[in-house]
Protein backbone atom coordinates (compact mmCIF):
# COMPACT_ATOMS: atom_id res chain seq x y z
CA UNK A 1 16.00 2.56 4.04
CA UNK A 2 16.06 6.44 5.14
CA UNK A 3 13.46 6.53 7.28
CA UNK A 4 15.19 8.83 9.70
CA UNK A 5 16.43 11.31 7.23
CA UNK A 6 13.25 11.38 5.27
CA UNK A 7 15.64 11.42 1.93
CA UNK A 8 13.12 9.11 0.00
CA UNK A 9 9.25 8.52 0.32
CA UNK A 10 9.10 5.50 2.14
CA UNK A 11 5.64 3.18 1.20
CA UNK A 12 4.60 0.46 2.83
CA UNK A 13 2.67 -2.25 0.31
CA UNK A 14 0.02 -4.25 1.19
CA UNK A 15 -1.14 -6.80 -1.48
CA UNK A 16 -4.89 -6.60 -1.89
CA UNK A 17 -5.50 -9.64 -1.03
CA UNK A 18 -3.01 -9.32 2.73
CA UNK A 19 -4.39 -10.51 5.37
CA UNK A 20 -6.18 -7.70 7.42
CA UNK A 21 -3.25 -8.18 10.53
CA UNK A 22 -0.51 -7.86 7.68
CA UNK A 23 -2.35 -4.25 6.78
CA UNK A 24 -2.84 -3.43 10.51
CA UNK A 25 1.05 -3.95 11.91
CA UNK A 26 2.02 -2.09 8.62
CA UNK A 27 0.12 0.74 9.84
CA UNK A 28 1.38 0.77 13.30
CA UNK A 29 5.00 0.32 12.08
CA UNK A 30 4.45 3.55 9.85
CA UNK A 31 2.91 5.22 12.87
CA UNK A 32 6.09 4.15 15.19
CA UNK A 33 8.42 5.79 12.13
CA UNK A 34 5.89 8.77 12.11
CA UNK A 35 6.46 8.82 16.26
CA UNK A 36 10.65 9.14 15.55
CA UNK A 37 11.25 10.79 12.92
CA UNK A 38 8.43 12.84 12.30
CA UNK A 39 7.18 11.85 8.66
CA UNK A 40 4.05 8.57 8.29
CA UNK A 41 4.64 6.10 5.78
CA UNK A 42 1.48 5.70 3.12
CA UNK A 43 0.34 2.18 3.91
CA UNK A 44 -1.26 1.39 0.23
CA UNK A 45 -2.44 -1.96 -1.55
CA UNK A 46 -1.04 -0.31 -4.67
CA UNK A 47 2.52 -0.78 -5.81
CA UNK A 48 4.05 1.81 -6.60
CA UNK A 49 6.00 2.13 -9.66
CA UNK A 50 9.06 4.21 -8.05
CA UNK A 51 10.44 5.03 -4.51
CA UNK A 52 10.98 3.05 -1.63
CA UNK A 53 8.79 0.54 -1.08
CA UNK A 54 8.66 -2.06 1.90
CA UNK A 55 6.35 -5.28 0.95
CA UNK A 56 4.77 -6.33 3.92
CA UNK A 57 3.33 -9.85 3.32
CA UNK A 58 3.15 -13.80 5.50
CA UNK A 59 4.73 -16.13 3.64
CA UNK A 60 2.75 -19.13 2.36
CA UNK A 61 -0.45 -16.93 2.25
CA UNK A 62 0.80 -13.94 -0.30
CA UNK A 63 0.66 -14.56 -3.98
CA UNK A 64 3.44 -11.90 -4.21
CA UNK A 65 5.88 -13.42 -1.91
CA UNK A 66 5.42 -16.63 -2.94
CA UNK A 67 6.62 -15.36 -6.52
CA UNK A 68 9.39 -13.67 -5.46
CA UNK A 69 10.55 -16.50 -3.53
CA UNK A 70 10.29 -19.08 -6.76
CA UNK A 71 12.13 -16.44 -8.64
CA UNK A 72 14.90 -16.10 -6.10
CA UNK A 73 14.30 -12.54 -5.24
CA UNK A 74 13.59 -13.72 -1.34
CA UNK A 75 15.60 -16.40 0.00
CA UNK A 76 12.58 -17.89 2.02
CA UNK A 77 15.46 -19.79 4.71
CA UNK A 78 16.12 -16.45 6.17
CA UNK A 79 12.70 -15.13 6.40
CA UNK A 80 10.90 -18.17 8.21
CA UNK A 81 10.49 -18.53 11.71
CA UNK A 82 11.61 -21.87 13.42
């Protein structure tokens, strides 16, 4: 991601259906980026069709991360916490 050289709109996505803390540390992470570099991340619960988008989601509560991890896109072993 280019956060600090601002080359690419950077949005963070929030499923509708996120749990309200998954929406609230998306919006202080854009606010910390905002703090550095100078530009604030939208925080939307619409994906966007192009650009660079961070999914912010909990596994086992997100209907979007659970499909990505059935089709392989996330390798849910990495992402877990012990």
């Amino acid at each position: 991601m280019n956060f600090v050289l601002g080359i690419n709109h950077t949005v963070f996505y929030v499923e509708p259906e996120g749990l309200e803390g998954v929406r609230r540390i998306a919006r202080t992470v854009a606010k910390d980026i905002q703090a550095v570099t100078g530009q604030l991340p939208e925080v939307t619960d619409r994906l966007p069709e192009n650009g660079q988008v961070l999914r912010c989601a909990t596994l086992g509560r997100s209907p979007m991360a659970d499909r990505l991890l059935a089709r392989g896109v996330l390798r849910g072993e990495r992402l877990r916490g012990s």
